[in-house]
Every structure is written in C-alpha cells, then in structure tokens.
Protein backbone atom coordinates (compact mmCIF):
# COMPACT_ATOMS: atom_id res chain seq x y z
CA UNK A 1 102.93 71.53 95.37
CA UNK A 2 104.82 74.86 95.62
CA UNK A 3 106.86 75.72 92.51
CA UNK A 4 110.99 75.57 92.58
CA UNK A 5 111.63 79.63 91.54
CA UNK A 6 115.26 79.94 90.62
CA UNK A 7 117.32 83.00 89.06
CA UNK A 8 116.91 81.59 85.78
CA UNK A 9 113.09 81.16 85.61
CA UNK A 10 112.16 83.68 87.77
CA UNK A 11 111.25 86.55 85.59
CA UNK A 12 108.95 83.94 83.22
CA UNK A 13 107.12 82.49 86.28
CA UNK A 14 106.92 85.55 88.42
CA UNK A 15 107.99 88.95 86.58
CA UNK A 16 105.27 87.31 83.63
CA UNK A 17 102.43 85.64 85.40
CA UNK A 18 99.06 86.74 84.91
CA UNK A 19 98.41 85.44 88.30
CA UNK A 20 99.06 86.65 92.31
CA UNK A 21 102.74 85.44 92.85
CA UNK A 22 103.70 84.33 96.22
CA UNK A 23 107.53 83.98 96.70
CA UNK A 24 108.98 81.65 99.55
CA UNK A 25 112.76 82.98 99.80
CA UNK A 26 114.39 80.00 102.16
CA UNK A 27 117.35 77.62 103.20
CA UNK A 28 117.98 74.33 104.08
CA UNK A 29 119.56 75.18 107.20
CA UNK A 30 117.23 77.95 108.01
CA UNK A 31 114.89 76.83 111.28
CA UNK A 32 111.98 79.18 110.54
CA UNK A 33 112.31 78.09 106.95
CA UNK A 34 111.02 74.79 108.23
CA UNK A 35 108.15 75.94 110.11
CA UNK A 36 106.71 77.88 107.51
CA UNK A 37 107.77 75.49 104.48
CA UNK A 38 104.27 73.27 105.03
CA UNK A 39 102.49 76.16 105.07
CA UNK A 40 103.42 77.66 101.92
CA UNK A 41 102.77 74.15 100.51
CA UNK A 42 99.13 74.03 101.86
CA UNK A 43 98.71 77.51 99.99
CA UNK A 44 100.08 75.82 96.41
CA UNK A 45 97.10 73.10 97.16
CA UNK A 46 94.56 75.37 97.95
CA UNK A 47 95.61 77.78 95.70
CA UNK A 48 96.04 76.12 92.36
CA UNK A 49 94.80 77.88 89.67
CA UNK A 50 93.77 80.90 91.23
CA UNK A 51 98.00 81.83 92.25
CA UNK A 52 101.59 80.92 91.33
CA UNK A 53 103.13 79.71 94.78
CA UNK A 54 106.84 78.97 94.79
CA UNK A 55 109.76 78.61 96.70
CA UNK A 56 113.07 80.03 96.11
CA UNK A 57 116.51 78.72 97.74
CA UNK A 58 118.45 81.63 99.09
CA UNK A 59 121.78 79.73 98.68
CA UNK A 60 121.17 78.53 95.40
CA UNK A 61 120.11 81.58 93.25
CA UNK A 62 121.96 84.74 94.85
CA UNK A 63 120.33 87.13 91.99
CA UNK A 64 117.31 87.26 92.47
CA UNK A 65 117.93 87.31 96.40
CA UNK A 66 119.72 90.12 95.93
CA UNK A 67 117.76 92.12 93.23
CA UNK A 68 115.14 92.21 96.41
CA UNK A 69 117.26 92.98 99.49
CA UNK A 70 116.56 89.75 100.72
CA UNK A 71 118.34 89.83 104.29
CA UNK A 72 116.17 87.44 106.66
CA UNK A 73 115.02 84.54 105.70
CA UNK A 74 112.06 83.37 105.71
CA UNK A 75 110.48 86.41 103.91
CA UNK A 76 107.68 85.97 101.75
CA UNK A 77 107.17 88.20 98.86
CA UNK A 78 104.28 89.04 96.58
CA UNK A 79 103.29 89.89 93.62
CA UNK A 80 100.98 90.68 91.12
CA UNK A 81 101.26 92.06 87.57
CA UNK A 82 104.95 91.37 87.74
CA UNK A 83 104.89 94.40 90.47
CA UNK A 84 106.01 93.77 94.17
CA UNK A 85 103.13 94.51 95.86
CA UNK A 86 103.79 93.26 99.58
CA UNK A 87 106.30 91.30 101.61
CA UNK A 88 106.53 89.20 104.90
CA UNK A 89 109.81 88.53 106.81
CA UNK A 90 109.90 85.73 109.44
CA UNK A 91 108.05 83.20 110.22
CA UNK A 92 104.04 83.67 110.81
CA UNK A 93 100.99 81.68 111.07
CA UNK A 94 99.04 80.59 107.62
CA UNK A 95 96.35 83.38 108.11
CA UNK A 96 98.75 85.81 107.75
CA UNK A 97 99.63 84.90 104.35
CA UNK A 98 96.49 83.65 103.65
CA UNK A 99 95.30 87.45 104.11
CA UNK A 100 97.85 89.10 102.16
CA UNK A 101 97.52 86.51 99.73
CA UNK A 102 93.74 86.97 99.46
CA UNK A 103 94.16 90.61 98.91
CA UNK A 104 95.72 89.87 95.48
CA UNK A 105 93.11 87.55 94.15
C-alpha cells in the first residue's frame, strides 16, 4: 500500500530515503486523481522494498505542493538521493511510470 506523504514527514521519507521515491501529488475531488490512484497502489505492491511509493494530498499539505510548483494534479514526481530527478503531470497508463520508475532502480 502506497505511503500517506504529508508536509511534516516529507523530508524524512522522501528528502532521506536511500531508495527511488515516487510521489503521487492528488485530491479527493480530482477525476484523474482517481484513475491513476490504483495504479500508483499496484506500484507500492510490486515495488516494496526495492522503492518508497506515496501519495500526497494537495489540499492537505500546501508546503510541500508548493516548494515543487505543483499546478496540475495528478503529477507524479520522482526521486532519488533526495534529488528530483523526473516528473509526470496528468494522468497516464502504468507503463509510463513503471518506465520512469524503473530507470531509478
């Protein structure tokens, strides 16, 4: 199961991980959100272990949202040695994040 990311633990689950960081940014009310919200949670199952998948709630935790000009939701951000290191905006099949994901590893 993806990960709740939230202003407050964000820099200790993401900023510090040794491991690839994938970053759901999303909202309740956000259609999109929806489609790709399974997704990410198939990646959290398949990639346990081996990458940090969370999600974090747009509405809930401005800061971080902000910190990373986060204007369209879904985007998808990751990471990797506490670096951004590539980003997808919108909603996209799970082989697209599945690649960028891979690349990472």
């Amino acid at each position: 199961m993806a990960i709740e990311i939230t202003d407050a633990n964000f820099d200790e689950l993401v900023i510090k991980s040794t491991k690839p960081v994938l970053v759901d940014f999303w909202a309740e009310w956000c259609g999109p959100c929806r489609m790709v919200g399974p997704v990410v949670e198939e990646l959290a199952k398949e990639y346990d272990g081996k990458a940090v998948i969370g999600k974090l709630n747009v509405d809930l935790n401005p800061g971080v949202s902000t910190q990373f000009g986060i204007r369209s939701i879904p985007t998808i951000l990751f990471f990797k040695g506490g670096q951004l290191v590539d980003r997808q905006v919108g909603a996209v099949p799970k082989s697209a994040l599945e690649t960028k994901l891979k690349a990472q590893l």
